[in-house]
Protein backbone atom coordinates (compact mmCIF):
# COMPACT_ATOMS: atom_id res chain seq x y z
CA UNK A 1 136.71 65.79 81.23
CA UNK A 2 136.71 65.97 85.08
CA UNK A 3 139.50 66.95 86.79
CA UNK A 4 140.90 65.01 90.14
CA UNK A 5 142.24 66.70 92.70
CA UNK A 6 144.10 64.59 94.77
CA UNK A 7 145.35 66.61 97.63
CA UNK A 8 144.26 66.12 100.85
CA UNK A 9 140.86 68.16 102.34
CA UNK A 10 140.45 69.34 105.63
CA UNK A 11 137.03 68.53 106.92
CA UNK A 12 135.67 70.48 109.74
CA UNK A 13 134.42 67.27 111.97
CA UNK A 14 138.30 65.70 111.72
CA UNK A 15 140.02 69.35 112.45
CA UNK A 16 139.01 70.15 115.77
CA UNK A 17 139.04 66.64 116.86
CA UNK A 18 142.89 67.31 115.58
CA UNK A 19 143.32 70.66 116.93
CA UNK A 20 142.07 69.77 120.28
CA UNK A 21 144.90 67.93 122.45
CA UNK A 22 147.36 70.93 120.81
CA UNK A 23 145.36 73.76 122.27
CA UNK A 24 144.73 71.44 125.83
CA UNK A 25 148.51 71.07 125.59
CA UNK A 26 149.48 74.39 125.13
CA UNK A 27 146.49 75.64 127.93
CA UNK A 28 148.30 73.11 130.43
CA UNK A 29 151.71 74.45 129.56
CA UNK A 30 150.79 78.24 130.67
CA UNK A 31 148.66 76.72 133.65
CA UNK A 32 151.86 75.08 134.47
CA UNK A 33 154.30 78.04 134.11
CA UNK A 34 151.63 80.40 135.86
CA UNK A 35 151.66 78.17 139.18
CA UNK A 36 155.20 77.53 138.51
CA UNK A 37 155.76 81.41 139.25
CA UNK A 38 153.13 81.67 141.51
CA UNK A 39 155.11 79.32 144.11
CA UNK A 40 158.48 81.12 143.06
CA UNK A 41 157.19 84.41 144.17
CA UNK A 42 155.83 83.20 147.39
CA UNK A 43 159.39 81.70 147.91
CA UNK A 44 160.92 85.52 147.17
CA UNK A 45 158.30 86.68 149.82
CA UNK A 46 158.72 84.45 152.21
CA UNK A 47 162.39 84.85 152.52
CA UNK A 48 162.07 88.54 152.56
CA UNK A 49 159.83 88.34 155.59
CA UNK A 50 162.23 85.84 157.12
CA UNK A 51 164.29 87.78 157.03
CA UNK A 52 162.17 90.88 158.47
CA UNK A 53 161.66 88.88 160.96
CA UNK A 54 165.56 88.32 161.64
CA UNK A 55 166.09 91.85 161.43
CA UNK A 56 163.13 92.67 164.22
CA UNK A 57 163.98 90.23 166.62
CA UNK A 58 167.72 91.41 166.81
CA UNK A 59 165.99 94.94 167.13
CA UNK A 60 163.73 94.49 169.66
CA UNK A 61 166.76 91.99 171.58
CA UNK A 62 169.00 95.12 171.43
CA UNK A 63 166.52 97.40 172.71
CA UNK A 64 165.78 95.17 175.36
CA UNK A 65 169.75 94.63 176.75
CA UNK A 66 169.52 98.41 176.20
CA UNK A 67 166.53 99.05 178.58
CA UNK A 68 167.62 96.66 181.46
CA UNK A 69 171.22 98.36 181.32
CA UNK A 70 170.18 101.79 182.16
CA UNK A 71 170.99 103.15 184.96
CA UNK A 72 167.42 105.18 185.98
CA UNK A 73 166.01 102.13 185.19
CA UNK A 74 164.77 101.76 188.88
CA UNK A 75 164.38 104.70 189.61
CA UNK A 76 161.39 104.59 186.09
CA UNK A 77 159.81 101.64 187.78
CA UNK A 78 159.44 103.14 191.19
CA UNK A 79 157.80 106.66 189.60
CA UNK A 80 155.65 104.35 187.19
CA UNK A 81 153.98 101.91 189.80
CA UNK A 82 153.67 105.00 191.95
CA UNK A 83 151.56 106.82 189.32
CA UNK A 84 149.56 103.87 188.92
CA UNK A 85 149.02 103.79 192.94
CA UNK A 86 148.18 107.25 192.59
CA UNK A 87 145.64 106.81 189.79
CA UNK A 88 143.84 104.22 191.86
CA UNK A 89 143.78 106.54 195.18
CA UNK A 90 142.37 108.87 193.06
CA UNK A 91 139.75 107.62 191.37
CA UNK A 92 137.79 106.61 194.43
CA UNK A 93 137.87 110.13 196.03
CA UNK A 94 134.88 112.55 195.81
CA UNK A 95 135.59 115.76 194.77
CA UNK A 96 132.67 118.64 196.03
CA UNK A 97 135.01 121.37 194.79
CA UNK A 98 133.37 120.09 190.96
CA UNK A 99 129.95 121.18 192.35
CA UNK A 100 131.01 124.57 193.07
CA UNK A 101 131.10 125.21 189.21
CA UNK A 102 127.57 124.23 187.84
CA UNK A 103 126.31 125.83 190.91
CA UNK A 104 128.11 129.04 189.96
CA UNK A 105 126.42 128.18 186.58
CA UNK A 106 123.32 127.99 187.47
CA UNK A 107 123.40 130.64 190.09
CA UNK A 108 122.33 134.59 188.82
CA UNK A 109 124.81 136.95 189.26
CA UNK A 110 122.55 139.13 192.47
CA UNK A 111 121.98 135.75 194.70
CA UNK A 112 124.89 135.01 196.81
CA UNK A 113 125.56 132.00 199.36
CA UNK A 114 125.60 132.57 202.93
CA UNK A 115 126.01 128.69 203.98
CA UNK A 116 126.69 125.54 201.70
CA UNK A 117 126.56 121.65 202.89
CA UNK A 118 126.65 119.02 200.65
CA UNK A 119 126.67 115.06 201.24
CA UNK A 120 127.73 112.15 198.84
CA UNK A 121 124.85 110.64 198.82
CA UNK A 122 123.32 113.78 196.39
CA UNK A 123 121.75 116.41 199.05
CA UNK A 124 122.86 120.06 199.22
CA UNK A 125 121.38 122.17 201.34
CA UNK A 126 122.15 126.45 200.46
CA UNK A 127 121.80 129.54 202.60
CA UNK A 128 120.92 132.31 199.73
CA UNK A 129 120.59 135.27 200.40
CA UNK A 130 118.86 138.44 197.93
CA UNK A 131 118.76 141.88 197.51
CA UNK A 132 115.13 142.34 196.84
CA UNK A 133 111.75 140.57 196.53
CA UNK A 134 111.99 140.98 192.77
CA UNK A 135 115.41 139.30 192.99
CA UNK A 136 113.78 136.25 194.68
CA UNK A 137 110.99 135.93 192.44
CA UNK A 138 113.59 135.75 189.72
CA UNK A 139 115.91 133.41 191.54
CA UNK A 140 112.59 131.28 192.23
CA UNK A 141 111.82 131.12 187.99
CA UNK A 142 115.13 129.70 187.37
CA UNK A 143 114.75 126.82 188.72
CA UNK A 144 112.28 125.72 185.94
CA UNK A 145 114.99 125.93 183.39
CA UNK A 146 116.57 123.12 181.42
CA UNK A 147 119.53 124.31 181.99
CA UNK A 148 119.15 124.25 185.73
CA UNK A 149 117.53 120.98 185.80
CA UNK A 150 120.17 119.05 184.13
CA UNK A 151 122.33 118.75 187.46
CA UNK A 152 120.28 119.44 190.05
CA UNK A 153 116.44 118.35 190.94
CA UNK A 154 114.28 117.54 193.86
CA UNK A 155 114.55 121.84 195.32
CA UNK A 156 112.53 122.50 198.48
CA UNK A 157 112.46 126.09 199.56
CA UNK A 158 112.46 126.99 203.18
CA UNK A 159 110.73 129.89 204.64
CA UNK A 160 112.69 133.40 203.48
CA UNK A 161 113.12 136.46 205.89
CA UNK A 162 113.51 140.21 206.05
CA UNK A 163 116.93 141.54 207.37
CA UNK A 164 118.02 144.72 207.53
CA UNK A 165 121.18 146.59 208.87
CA UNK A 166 122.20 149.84 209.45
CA UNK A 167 121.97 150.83 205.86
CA UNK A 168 120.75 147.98 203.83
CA UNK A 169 118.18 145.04 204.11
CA UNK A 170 118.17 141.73 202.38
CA UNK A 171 116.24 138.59 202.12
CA UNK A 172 117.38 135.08 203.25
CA UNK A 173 116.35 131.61 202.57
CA UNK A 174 117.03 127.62 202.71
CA UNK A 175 116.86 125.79 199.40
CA UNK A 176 117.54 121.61 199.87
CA UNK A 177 117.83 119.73 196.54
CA UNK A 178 119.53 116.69 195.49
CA UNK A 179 122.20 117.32 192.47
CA UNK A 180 123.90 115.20 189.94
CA UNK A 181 126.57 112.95 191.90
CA UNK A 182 128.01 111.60 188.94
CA UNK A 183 129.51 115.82 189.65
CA UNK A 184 131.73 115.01 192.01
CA UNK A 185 133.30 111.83 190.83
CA UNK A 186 137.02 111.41 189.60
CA UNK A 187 136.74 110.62 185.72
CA UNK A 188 139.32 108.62 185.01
């Protein structure tokens, strides 16, 4: 004889159809308390930097009433816009006393100047004199260096002479060249 069971079955079409709205539920429920704690701790943090911001602007109002009730107080302003006058003075002044040091640079060590005028506009004009004709000739070759040709350019050599004293002789010349004015300016 057959046997009749007559519990209920669980069919898998009616159980998710079941299960469904409990697991949306539940999802909306932690959505819910998530956002709900999301806008609680921006609360906390906004606060805190309220009150940052409390804190800061009684600091900086302090340090203000502190500044304007010093007694050097003037006496800081005066020196400050005076340094900034300076500054601007300054700036717009030419200095030759920077050429003297790539000139030493690029000058060898037997060559000395006699003579040296210089104009802001980038022309130099040197009285050199040499010990020897060798020492010319070598004071000539530099002039083709890199090194030499980064600040200065444009070198025209006048005619060089013989002249001798009572117990030595020496040779003497004119160079003109134009040099790097961007030398003599104040860098800021």
């Amino acid at each position: 004889m057959a046997e009749i069971n007559l519990l209920k079955q669980k069919s898998s079409a009616n159980s998710f159809a079941a299960v469904f709205p409990s697991i949306l539920a539940k999802l909306l429920i932690v959505v819910a308390l998530g956002v709900i704690g999301y806008y609680g701790w921006l609360f906390v943090e906004e606060k805190k930097i309220t009150a940052n911001t409390v804190k800061l602007q009684a600091d900086i109002a302090s340090a203000k009433k502190e500044a304007l009730s010093r007694t050097d107080r003037y006496e800081l302003l005066t020196r400050q816009g005076q340094l900034i006058e300076l500054g601007k003075l300054a700036g717009g002044y030419e200095y030759f006393t920077k050429l003297f040091q790539p000139l030493a640079d690029n000058t060898l060590k037997f060559a000395r100047y006699t003579g040296i005028k210089a104009t802001s506009d980038g022309d130099i004009t040197l009285s050199v004199v040499v010990p020897s004709l060798e020492s010319l000739d070598k004071y000539f070759q530099f002039f083709n260096t890199t090194y030499f040709t980064e600040n200065f350019s444009d070198v025209k050599i006048g005619g060089y002479y013989k002249v001798k004293e009572k117990n030595s002789e020496y040779y003497t010349f004119d160079i003109k060249m134009k040099y790097n004015t961007a030398l003599i300016q104040q860098k800021p």
